[in-house]
C-alpha atoms as a PDB file:
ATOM      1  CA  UNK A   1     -66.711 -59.794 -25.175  1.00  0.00           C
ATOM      2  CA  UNK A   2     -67.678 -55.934 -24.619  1.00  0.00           C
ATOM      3  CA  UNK A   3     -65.790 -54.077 -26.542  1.00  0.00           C
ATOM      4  CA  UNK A   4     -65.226 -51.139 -23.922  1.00  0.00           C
ATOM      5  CA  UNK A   5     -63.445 -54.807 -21.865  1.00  0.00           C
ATOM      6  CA  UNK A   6     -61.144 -54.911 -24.654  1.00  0.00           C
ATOM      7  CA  UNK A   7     -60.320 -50.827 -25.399  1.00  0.00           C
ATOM      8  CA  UNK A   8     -59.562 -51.282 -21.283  1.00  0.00           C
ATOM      9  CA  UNK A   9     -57.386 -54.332 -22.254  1.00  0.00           C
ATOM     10  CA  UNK A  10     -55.628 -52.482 -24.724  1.00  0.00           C
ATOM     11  CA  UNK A  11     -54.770 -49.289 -22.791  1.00  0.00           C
ATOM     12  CA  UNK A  12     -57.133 -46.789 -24.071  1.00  0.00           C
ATOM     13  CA  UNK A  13     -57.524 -43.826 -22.112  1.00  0.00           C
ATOM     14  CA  UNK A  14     -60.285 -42.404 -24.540  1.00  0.00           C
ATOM     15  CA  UNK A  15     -63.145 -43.925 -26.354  1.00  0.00           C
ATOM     16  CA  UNK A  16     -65.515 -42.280 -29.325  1.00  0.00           C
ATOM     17  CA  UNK A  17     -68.751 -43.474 -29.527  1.00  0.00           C
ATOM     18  CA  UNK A  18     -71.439 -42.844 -31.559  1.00  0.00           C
ATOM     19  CA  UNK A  19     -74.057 -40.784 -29.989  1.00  0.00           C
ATOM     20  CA  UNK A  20     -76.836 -43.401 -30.445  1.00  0.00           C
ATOM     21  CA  UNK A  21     -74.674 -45.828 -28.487  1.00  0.00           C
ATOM     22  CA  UNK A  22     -74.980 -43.600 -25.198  1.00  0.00           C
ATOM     23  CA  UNK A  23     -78.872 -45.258 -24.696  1.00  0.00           C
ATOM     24  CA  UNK A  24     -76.430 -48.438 -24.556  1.00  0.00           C
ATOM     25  CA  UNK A  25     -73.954 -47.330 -21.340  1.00  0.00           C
ATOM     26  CA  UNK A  26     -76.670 -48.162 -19.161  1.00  0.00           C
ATOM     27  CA  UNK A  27     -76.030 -52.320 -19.441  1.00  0.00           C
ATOM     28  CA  UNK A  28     -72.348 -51.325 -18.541  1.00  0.00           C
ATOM     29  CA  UNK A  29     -70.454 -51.685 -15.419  1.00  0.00           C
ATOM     30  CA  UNK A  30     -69.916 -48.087 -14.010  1.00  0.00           C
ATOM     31  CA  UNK A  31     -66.213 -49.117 -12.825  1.00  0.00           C
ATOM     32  CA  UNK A  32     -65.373 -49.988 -16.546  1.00  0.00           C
ATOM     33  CA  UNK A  33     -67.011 -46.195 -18.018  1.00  0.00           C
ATOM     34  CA  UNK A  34     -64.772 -45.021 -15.197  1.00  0.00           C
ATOM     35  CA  UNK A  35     -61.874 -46.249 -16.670  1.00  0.00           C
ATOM     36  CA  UNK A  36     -62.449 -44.115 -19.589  1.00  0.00           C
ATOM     37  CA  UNK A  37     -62.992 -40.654 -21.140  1.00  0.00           C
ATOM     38  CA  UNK A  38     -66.160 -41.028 -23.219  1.00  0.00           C
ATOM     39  CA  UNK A  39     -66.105 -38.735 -26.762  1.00  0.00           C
ATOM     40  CA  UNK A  40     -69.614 -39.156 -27.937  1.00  0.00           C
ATOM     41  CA  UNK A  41     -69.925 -37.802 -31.792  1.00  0.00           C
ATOM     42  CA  UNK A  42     -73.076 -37.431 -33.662  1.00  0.00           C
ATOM     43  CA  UNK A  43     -71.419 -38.316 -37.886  1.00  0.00           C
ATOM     44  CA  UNK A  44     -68.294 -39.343 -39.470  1.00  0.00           C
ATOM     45  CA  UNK A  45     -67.332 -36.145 -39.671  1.00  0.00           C
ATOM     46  CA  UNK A  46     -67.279 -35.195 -36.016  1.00  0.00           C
ATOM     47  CA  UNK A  47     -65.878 -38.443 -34.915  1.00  0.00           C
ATOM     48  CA  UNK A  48     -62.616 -37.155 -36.808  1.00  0.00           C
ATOM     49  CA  UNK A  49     -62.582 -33.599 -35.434  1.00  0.00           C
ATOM     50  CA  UNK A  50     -62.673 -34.950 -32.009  1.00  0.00           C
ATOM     51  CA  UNK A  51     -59.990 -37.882 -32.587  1.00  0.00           C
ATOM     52  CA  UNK A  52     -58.066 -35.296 -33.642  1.00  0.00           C
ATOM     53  CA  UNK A  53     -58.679 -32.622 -31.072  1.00  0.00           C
ATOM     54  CA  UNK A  54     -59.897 -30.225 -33.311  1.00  0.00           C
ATOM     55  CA  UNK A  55     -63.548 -28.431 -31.802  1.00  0.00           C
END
């Protein structure tokens, strides 16, 4: 199952993803990336600023 099929499931509004991934959103319906606000982060690091909300 995609997992962006079950973060929709779930009720997420937002969704990190590894930068790398973004070659990846092109094999994805465009109605399920609408359903989202896409947080790409580039290290470990970043990924927690941004979950937090901290730029």
């Amino acid at each position: 199952m995609n997992t962006l099929q079950v973060c929709l499931d779930s009720g997420a509004k937002k969704v990190l993803l590894p930068i790398t991934s973004a070659v990846d959103l092109g094999t994805v319906p465009s109605e399920l990336i609408g359903c989202f606000n896409i947080i790409f982060y580039q290290s470990a690091e970043d990924a927690v600023f941004k979950a937090l909300g901290v730029e």
